[in-house]
Protein backbone atom coordinates (compact mmCIF):
# COMPACT_ATOMS: atom_id res chain seq x y z
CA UNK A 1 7.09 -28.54 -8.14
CA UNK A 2 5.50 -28.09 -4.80
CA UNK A 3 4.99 -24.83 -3.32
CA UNK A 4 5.72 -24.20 0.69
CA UNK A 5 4.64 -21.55 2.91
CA UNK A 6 2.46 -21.12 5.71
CA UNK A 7 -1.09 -20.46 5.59
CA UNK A 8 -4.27 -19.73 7.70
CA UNK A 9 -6.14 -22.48 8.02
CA UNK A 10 -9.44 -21.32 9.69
CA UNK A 11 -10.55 -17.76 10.35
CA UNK A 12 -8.11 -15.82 12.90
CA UNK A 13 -6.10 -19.23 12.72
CA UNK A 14 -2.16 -19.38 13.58
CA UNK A 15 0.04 -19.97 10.46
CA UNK A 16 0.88 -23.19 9.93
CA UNK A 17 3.43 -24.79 7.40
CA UNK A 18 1.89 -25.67 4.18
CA UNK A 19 2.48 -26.93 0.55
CA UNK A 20 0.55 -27.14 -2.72
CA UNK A 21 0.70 -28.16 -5.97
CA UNK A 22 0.56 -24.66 -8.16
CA UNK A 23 -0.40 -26.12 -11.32
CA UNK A 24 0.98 -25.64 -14.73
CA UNK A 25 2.08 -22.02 -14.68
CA UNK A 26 -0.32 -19.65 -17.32
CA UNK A 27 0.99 -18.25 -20.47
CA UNK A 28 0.81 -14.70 -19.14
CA UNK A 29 2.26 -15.46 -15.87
CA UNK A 30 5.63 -15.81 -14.15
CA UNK A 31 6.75 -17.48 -10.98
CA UNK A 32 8.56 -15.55 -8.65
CA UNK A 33 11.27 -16.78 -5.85
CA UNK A 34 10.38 -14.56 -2.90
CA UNK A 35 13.36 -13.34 -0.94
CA UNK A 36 11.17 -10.57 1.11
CA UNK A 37 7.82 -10.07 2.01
CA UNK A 38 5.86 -7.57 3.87
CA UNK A 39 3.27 -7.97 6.47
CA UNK A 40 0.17 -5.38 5.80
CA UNK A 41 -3.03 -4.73 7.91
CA UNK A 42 -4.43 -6.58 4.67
CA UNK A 43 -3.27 -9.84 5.30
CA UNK A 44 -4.23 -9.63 8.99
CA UNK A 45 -8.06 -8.42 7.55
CA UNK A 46 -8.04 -11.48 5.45
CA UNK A 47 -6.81 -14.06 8.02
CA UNK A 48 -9.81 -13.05 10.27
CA UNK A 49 -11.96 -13.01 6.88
CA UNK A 50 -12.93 -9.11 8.05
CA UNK A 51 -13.82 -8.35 4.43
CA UNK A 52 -16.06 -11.75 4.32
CA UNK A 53 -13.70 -12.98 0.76
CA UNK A 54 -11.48 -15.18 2.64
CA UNK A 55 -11.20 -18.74 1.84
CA UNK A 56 -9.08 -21.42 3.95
CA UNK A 57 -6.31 -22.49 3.69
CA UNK A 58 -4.74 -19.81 2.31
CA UNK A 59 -1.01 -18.75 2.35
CA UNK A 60 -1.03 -14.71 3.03
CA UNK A 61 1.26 -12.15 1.77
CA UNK A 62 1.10 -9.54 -0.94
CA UNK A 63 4.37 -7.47 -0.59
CA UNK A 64 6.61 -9.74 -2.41
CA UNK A 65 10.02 -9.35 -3.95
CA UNK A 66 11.81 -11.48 -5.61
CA UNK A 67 13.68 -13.24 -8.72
CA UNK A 68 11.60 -14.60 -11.76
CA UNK A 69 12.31 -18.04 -11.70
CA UNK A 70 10.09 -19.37 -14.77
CA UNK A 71 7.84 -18.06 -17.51
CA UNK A 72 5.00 -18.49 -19.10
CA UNK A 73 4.67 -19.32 -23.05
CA UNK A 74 3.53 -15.49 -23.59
CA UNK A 75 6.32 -14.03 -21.55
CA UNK A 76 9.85 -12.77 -23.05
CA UNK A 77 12.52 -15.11 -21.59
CA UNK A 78 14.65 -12.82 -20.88
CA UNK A 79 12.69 -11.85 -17.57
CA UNK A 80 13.93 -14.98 -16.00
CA UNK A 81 16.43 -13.73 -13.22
CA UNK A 82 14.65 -10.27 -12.86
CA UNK A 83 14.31 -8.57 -9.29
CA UNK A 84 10.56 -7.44 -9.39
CA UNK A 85 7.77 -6.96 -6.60
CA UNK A 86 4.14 -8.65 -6.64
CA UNK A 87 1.42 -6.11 -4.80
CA UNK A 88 -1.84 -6.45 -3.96
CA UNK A 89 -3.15 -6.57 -7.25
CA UNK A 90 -1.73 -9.86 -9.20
CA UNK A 91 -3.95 -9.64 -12.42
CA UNK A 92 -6.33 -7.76 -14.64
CA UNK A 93 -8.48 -8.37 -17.50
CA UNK A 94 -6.22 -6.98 -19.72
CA UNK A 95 -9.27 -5.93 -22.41
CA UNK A 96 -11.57 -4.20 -20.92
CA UNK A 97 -12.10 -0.10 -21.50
CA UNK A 98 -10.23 0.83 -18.09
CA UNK A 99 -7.40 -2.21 -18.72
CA UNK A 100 -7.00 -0.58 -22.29
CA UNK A 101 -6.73 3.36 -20.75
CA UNK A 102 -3.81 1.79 -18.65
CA UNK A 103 -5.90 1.95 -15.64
CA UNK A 104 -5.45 -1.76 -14.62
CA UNK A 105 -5.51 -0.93 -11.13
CA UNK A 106 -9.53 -0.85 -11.89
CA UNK A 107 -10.23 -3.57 -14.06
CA UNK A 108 -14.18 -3.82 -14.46
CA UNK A 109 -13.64 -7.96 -14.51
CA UNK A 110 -11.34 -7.80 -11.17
CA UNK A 111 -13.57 -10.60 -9.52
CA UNK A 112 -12.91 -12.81 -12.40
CA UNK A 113 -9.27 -12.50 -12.42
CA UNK A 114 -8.58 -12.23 -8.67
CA UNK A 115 -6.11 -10.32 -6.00
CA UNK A 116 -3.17 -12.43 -5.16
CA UNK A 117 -4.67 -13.42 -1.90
CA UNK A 118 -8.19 -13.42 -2.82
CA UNK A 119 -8.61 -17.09 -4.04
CA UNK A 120 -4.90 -17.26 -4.22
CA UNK A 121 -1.73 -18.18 -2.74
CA UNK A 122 0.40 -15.47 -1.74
CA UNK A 123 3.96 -14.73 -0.92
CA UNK A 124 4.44 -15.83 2.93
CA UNK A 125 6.13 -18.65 1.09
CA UNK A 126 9.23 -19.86 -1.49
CA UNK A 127 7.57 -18.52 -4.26
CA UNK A 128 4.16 -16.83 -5.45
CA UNK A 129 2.69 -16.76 -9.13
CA UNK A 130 1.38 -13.03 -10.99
CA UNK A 131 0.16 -11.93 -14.04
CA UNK A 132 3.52 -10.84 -16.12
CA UNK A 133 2.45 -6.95 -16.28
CA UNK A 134 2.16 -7.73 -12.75
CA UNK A 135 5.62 -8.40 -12.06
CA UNK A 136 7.09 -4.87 -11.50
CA UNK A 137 11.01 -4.72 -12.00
CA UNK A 138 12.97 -3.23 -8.84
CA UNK A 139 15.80 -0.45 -9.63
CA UNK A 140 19.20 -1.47 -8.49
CA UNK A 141 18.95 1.31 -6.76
CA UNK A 142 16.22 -0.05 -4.14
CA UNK A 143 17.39 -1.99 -1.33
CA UNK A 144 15.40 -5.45 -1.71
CA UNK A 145 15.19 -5.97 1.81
CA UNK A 146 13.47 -2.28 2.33
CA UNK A 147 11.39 -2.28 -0.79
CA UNK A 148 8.36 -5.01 -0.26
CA UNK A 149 6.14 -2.96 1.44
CA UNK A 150 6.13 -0.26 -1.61
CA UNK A 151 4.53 -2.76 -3.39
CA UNK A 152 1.07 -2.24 -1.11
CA UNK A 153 1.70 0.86 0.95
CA UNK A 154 3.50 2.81 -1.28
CA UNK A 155 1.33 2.58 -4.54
CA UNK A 156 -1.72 3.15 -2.16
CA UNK A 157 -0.52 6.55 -1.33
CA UNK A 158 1.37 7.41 -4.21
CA UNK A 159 -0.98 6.75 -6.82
CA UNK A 160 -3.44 8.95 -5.59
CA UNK A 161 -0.86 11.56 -5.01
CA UNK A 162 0.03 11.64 -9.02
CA UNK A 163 -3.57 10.82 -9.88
CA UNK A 164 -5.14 13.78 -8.28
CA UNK A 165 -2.44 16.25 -9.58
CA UNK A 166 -0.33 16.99 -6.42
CA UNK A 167 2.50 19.93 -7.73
CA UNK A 168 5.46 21.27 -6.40
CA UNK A 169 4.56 24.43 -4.02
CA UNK A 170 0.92 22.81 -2.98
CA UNK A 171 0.43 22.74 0.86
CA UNK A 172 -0.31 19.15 1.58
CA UNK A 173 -1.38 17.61 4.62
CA UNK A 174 -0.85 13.69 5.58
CA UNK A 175 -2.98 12.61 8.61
CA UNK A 176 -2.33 9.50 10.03
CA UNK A 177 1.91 8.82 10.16
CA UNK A 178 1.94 5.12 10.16
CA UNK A 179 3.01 2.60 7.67
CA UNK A 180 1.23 4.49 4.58
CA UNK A 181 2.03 7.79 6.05
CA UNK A 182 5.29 8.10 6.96
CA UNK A 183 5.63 7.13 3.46
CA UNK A 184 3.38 9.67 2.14
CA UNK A 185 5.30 12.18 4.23
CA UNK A 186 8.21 11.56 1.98
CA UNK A 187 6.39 11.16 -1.39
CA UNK A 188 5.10 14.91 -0.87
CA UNK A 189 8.52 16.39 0.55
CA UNK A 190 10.76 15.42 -2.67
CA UNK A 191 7.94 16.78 -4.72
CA UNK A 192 8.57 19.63 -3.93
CA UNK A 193 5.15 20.02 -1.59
CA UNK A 194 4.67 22.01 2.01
CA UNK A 195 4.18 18.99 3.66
CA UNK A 196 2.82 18.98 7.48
CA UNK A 197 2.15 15.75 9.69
CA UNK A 198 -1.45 15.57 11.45
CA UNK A 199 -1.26 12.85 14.71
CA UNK A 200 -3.26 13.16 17.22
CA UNK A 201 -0.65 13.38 19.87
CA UNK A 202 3.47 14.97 18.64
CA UNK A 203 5.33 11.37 19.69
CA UNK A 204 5.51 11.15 15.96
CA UNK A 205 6.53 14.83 15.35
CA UNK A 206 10.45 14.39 15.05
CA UNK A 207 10.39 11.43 13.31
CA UNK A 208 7.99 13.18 10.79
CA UNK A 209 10.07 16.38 10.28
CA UNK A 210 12.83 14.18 10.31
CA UNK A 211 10.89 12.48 6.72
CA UNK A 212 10.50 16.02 5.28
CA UNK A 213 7.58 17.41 7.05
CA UNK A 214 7.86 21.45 7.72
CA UNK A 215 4.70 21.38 10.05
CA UNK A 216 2.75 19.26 12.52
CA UNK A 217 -0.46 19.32 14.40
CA UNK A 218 -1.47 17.70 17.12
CA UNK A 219 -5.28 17.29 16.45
CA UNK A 220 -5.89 16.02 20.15
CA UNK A 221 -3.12 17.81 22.14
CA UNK A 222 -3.61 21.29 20.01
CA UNK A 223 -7.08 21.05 18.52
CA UNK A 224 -7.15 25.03 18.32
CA UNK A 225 -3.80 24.46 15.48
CA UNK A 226 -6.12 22.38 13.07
CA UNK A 227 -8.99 25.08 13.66
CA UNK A 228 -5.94 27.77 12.67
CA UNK A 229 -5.69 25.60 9.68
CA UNK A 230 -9.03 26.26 8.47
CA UNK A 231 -8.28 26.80 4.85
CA UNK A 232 -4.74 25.98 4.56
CA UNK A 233 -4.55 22.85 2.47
CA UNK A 234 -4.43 21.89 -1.22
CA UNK A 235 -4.50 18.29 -0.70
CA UNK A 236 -4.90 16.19 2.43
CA UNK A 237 -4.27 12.28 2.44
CA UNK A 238 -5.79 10.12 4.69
CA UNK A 239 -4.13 7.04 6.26
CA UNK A 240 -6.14 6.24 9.17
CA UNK A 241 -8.51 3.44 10.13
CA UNK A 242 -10.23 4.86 12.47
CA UNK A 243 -13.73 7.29 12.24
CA UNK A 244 -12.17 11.10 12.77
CA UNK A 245 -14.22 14.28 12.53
CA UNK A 246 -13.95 14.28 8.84
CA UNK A 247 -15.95 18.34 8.98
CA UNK A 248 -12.50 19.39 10.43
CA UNK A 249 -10.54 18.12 7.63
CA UNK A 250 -12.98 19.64 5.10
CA UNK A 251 -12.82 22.81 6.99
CA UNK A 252 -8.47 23.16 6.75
CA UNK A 253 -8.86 22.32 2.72
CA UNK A 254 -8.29 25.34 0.21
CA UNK A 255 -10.98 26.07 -2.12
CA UNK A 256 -10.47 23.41 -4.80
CA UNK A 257 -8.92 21.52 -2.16
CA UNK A 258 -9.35 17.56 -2.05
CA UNK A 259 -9.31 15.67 1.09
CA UNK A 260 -8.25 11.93 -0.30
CA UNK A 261 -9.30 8.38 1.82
CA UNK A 262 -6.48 5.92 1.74
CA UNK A 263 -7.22 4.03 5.06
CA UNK A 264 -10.44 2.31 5.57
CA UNK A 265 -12.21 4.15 8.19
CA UNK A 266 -14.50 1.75 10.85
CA UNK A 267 -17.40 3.85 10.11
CA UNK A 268 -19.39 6.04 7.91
CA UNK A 269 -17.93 9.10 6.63
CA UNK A 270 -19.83 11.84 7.88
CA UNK A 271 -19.78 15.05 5.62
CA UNK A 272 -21.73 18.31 6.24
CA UNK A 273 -22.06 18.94 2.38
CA UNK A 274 -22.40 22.93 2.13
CA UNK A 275 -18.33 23.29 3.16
CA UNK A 276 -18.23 21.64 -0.03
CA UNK A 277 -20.62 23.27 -2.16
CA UNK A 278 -19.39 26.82 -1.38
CA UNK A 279 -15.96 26.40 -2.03
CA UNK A 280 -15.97 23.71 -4.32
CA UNK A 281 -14.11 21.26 -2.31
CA UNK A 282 -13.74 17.55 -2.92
CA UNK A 283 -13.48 14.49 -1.36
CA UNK A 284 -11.85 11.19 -2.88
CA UNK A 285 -10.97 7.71 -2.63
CA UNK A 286 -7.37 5.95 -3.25
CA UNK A 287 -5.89 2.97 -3.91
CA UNK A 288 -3.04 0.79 -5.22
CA UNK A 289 -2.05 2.34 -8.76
CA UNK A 290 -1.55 0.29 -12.52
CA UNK A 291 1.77 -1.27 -13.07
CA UNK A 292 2.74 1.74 -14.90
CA UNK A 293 1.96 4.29 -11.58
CA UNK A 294 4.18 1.23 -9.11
CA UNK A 295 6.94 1.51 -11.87
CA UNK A 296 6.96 5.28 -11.75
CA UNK A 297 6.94 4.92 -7.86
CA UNK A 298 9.44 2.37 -7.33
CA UNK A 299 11.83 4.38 -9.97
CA UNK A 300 11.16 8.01 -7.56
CA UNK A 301 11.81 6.24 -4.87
CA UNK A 302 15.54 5.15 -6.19
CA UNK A 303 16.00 8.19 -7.18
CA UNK A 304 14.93 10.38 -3.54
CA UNK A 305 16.50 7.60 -1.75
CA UNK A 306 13.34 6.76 -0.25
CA UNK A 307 12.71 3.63 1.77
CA UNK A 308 10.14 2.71 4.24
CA UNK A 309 11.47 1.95 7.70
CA UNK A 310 11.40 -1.29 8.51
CA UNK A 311 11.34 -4.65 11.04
CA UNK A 312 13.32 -7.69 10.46
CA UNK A 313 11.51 -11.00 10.94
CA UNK A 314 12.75 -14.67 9.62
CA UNK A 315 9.94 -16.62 7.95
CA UNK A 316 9.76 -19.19 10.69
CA UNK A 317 9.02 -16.94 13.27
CA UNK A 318 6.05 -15.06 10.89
CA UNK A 319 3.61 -15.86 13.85
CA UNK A 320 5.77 -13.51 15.80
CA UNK A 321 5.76 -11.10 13.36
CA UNK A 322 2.24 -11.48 12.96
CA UNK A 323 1.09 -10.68 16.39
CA UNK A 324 4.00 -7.68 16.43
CA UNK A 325 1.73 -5.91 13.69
CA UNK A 326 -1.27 -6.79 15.78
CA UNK A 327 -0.07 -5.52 18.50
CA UNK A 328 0.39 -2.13 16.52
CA UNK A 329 4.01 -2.48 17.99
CA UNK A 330 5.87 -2.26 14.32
CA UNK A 331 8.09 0.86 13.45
CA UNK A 332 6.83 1.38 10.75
CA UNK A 333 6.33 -2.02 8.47
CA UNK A 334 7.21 -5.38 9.09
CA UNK A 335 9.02 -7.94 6.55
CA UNK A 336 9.90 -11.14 6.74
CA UNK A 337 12.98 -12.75 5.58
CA UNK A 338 12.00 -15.89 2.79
């Protein structure tokens, strides 16, 4: 059976209506009907080939949910008709040291097996292929139309969140309150964390209280409030892309305090290093989590009630919706309608 979507045909390329023949489906994989997917700064990074791993034609979109429509030969049967989500990640190794500690999310043979738009076909189309383990069921709970964009943003900030040891009572700090952090914002709140929003400017402040926040600073409009900070936080996550005075952040951490990169910055990070050295501060990197940490995610997130807040887009106008997330114009995610 064909497969149709729209892929990028050349680097920065319009989407264009496409179909391919998937193959015989793996014995470890399923095949997924996609009724949602997401549109994430990813897809737009590898339709202009920004990371230099792009290969044309390719059909974006790694936000996925859908039903399981067949199985492989390895797969129980009984998944056929499940709601899951397909993320960023598609497959791991499955043997080696960090796939057997449950820490798929860094398989050390991730080039072999491949992202599920790296030298793959993704979901911006009928229906998209993953690794089984891959497959992450949705709670009935989670509103399918809401949910795709967990699948990418919200592992990305909550893994590090639970991997780092975030507890109720911490002061935590989310800078950046875009698609990743206004769902960080909420993450931290229904733990049970002193949450406060860092923007540069406060157009963002009452939607951010609004998510659970109990403080904001403006770092542009109120630099001196950040400086008043110094000190004040347990845990900071990062969402931005762009190159901010990182010594400031350092400066409001506790001692002990981590300052966590979720965004990819468009420059070096620029550290003076005795900050850290006298107070034993840290800085770290995070990413989409294992199928176990999405799982645990997606199941919080039924139970808080949280959802990201997202745009409406039909699949046929995904050029639209495209240049809407270019434009920086989306509150706060976009999805398309399969």
């Amino acid at each position: 059976m064909m497969i149709k979507g729209y892929a990028c045909k050349e680097q920065g390329g319009k989407l264009e209506s496409f179909e391919y023949n998937p193959g015989e489906l793996a014995a470890d994989e399923v095949e997924v009907e996609v009724e949602y997917c997401g549109i994430c700064h990813s897809d737009l990074s590898m339709i202009d080939n920004e990371w230099g791993m792009s290969s044309y034609p390719f059909i974006p979109g790694h936000e996925a949910i859908g039903k399981i429509v067949a199985v492989g030969s390895q797969v129980a049967p009984d998944r056929i008709g499940q709601r899951v989500g397909v993320g960023w990640q598609s497959a791991s190794c499955n043997h080696c040291k960090n796939c057997d500690a449950g820490k798929e999310e860094l398989c050390l043979n991730e080039d072999e097996v491949g992202q599920t738009i790296v030298d793959r076909n993704g979901a911006w189309a009928n229906r998209v292929r993953s690794q089984s383990r891959w497959a992450i069921p949705i709670p009935d709970g989670l509103d399918p139309s809401l949910a795709g964009p967990l699948m990418c943003a919200g592992t990305t900030v909550w893994s590090p969140i639970r991997h780092y040891g975030v507890r109720p009572g911490m002061e935590t700090a989310v800078l950046g309150l875009g698609g990743l952090g206004h769902l960080a914002v909420q993450f931290l709140a229904k733990m049970g964390t002193q949450v406060t929003g860092l923007s540069t400017t406060r157009s963002k402040e009452e939607n951010t209280r609004k998510l659970g926040a109990t403080d904001f600073i403006a770092t542009k409009e109120s630099p001196e409030d950040l400086e008043k900070a110094a000190g004040r936080f347990d845990f900071i996550l990062s969402t931005v892309s762009a190159n901010v005075d990182w010594n400031a952040y350092i400066n409001a951490l506790a001692p002990e305090g981590i300052l966590v990169i979720c965004g990819v910055p468009d420059g070096a990070v620029s550290l003076m290093p005795f900050p850290l050295i006298a107070s034993e501060k840290k800085v770290g990197g995070g990413r989409a989590g294992s199928p176990s940490d999405t799982r645990e995610m997606l199941e919080f997130c039924a139970i808080h009630n949280i959802t990201p807040m997202c745009e409406q887009f039909a699949m046929q106008d995904i050029n639209k919706a495209v240049q809407h997330v270019r434009d920086g114009k989306a509150r706060f995610r976009a999805v398309v309608k399969v």
